[in-house]
C-alpha atoms as a PDB file:
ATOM      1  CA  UNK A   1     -23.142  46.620 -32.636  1.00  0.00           C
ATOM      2  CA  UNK A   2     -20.294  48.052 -30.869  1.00  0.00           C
ATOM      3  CA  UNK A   3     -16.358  47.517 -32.041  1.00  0.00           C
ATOM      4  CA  UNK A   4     -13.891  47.086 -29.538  1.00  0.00           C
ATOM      5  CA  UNK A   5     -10.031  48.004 -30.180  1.00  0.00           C
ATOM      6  CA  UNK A   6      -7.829  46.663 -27.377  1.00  0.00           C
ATOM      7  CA  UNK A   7      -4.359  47.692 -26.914  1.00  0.00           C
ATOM      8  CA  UNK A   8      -1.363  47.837 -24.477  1.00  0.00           C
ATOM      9  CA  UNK A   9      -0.349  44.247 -23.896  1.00  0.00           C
ATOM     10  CA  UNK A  10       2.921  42.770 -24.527  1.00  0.00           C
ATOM     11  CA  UNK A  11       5.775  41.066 -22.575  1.00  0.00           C
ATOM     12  CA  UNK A  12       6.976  41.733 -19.185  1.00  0.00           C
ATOM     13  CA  UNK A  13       8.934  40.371 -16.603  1.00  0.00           C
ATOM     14  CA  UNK A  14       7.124  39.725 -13.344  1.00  0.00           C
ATOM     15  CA  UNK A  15       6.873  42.352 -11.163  1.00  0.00           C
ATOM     16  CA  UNK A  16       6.153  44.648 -13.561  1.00  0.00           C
ATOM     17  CA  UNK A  17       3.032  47.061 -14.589  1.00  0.00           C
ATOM     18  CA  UNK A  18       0.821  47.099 -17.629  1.00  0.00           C
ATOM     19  CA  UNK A  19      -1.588  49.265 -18.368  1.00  0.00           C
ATOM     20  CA  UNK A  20      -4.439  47.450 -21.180  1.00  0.00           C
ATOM     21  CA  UNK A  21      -6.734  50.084 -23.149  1.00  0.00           C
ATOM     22  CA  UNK A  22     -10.292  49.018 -25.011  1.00  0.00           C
ATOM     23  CA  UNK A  23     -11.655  51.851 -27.075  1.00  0.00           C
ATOM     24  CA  UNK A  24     -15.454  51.162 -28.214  1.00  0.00           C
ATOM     25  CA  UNK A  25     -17.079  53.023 -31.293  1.00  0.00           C
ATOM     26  CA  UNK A  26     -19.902  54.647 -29.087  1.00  0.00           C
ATOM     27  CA  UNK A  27     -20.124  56.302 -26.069  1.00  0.00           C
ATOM     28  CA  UNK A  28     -19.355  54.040 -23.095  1.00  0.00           C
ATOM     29  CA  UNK A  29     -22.591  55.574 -21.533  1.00  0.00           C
ATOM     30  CA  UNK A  30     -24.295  53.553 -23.998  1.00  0.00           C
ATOM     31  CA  UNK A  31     -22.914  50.712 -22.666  1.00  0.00           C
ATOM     32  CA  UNK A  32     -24.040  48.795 -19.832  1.00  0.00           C
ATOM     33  CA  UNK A  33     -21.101  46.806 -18.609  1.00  0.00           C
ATOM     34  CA  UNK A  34     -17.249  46.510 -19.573  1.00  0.00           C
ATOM     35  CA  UNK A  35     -15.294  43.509 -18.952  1.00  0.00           C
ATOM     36  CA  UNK A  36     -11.870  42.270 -19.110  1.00  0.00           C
ATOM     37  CA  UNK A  37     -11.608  38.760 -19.722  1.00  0.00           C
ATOM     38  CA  UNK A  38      -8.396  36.379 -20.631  1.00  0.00           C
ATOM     39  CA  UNK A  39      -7.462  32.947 -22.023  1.00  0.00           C
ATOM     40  CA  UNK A  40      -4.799  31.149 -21.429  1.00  0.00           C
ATOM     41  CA  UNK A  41      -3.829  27.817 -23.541  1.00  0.00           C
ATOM     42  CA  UNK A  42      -5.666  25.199 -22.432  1.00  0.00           C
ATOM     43  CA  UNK A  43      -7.947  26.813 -20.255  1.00  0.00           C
ATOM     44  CA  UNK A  44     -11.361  28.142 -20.509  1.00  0.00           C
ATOM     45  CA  UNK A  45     -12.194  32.302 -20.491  1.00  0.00           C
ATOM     46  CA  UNK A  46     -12.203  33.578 -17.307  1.00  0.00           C
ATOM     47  CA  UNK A  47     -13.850  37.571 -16.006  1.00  0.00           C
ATOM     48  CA  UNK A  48     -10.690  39.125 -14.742  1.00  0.00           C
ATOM     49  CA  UNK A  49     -12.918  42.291 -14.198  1.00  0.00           C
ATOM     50  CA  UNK A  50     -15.435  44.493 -14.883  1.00  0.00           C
ATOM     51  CA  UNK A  51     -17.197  48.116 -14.683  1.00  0.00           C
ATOM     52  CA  UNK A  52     -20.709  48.955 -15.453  1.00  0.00           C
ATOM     53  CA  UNK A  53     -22.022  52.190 -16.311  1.00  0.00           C
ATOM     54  CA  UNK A  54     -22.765  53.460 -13.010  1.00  0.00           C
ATOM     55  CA  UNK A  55     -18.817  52.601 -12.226  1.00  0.00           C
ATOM     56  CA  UNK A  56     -19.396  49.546 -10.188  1.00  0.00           C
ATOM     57  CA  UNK A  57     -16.657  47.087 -10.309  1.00  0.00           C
ATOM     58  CA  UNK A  58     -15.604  43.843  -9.634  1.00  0.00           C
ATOM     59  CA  UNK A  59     -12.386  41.892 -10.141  1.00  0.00           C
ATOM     60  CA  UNK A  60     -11.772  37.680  -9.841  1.00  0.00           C
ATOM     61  CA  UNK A  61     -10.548  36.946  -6.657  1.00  0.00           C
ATOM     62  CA  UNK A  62      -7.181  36.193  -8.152  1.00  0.00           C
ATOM     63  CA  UNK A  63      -6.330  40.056  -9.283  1.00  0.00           C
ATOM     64  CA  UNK A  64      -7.353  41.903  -6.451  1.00  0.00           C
ATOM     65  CA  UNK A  65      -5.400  44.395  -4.671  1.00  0.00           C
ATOM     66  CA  UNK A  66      -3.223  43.990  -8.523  1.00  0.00           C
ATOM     67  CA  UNK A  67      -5.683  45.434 -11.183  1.00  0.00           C
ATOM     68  CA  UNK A  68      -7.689  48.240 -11.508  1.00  0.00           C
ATOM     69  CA  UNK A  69     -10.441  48.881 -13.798  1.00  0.00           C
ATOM     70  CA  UNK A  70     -11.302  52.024 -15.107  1.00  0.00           C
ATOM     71  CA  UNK A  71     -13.298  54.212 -17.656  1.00  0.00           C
ATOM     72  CA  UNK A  72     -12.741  57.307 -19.433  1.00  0.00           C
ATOM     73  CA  UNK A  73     -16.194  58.065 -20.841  1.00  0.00           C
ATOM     74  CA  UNK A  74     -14.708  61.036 -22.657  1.00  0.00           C
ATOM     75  CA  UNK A  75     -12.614  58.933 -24.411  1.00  0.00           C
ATOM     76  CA  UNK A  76     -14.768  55.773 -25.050  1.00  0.00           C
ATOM     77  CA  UNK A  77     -12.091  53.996 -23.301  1.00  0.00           C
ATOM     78  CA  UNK A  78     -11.281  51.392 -20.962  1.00  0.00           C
ATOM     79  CA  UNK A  79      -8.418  50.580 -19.008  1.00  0.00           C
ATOM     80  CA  UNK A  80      -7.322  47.526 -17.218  1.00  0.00           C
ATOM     81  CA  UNK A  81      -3.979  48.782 -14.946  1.00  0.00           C
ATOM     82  CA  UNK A  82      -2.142  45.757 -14.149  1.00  0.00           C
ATOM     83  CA  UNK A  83       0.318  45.646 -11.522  1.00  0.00           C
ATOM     84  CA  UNK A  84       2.456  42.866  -9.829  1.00  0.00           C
ATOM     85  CA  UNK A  85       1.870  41.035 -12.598  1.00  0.00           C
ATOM     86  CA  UNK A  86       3.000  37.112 -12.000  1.00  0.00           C
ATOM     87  CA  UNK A  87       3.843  34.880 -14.746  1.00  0.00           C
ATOM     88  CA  UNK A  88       0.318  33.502 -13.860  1.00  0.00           C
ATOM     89  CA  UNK A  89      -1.366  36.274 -15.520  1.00  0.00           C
ATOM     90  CA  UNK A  90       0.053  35.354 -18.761  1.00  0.00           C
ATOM     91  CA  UNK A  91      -3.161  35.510 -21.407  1.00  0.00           C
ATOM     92  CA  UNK A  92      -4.698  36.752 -24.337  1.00  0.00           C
ATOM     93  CA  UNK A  93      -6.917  39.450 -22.761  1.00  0.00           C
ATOM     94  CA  UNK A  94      -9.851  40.227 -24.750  1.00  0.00           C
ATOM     95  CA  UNK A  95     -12.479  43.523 -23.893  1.00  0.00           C
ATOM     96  CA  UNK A  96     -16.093  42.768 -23.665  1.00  0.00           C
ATOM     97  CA  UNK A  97     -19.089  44.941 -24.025  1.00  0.00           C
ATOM     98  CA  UNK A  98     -22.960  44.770 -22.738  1.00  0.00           C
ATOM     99  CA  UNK A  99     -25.360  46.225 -23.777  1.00  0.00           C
ATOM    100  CA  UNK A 100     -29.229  45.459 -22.778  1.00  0.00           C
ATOM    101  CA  UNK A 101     -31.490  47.268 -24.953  1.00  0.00           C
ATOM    102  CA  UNK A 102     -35.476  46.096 -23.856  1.00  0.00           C
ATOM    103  CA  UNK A 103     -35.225  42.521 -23.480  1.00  0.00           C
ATOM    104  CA  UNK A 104     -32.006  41.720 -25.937  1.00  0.00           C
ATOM    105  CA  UNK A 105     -28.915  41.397 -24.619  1.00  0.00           C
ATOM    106  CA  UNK A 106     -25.925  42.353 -26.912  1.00  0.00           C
ATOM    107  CA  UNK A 107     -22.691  41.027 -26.540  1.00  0.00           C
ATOM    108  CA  UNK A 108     -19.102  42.291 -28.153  1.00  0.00           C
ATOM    109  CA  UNK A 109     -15.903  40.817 -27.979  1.00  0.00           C
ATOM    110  CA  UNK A 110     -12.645  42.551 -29.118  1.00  0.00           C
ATOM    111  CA  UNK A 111      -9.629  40.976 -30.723  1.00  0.00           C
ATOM    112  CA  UNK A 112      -7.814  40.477 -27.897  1.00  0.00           C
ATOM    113  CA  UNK A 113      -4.458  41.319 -26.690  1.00  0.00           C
ATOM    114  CA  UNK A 114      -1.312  39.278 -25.552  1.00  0.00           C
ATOM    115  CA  UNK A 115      -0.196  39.480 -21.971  1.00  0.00           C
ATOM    116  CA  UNK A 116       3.051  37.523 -21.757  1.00  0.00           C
ATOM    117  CA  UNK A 117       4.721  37.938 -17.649  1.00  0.00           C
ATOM    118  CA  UNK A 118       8.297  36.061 -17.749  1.00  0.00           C
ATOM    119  CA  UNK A 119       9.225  35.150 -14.548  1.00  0.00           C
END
């Protein structure tokens, strides 16, 4: 079991920067894949982006070049830098962990976090 605390979101006006933080209770080595994800009303949960263990990455097609994803394995933390940000990108954004120990698969899901980009 792993706990995930997200922070950072809030409102902004487009154009604007964010920076989201997701702090698990064990080490992120432990982990094999961080995610991003975000909901907007009416819609379904969509991967915004991602970084496994090794630091691979990969981002939806519709934040690239905007977000970065990062971890600070010191810290047990990831980030989610989000810049540009378009009214578009308004979400709860909610941190998601992996975890594959033998054949089970574990999945966590943090609280979530609201991103609100006024245009």
């Amino acid at each position: 079991q792993v706990q995930l605390v997200e922070s950072g979101g809030g409102l902004v006006q487009a154009g604007n920067s964010l920076r989201l933080s997701c702090t698990a209770s064990r080490s992120t080595f432990s982990i094999n894949a961080i995610g991003w994800y975000r909901q907007a009303p009416g819609n379904e949960r969509e991967l915004v982006a991602a970084i496994s263990s090794g630091g691979g990455t990969n981002y939806a097609d519709s934040v690239k070049g905007r977000f970065t994803i990062s971890r600070d394995n010191a810290k047990n933390t990831v980030y989610l830098q989000m810049n540009s940000l378009k009214p578009e990108d308004t979400a709860v954004y909610y941190c998601n962990a992996r975890r594959v120990v033998g054949s089970t698969t574990y999945i966590n899901w943090g609280q979530g976090t609201q991103v609100t980009v006024s245009s």
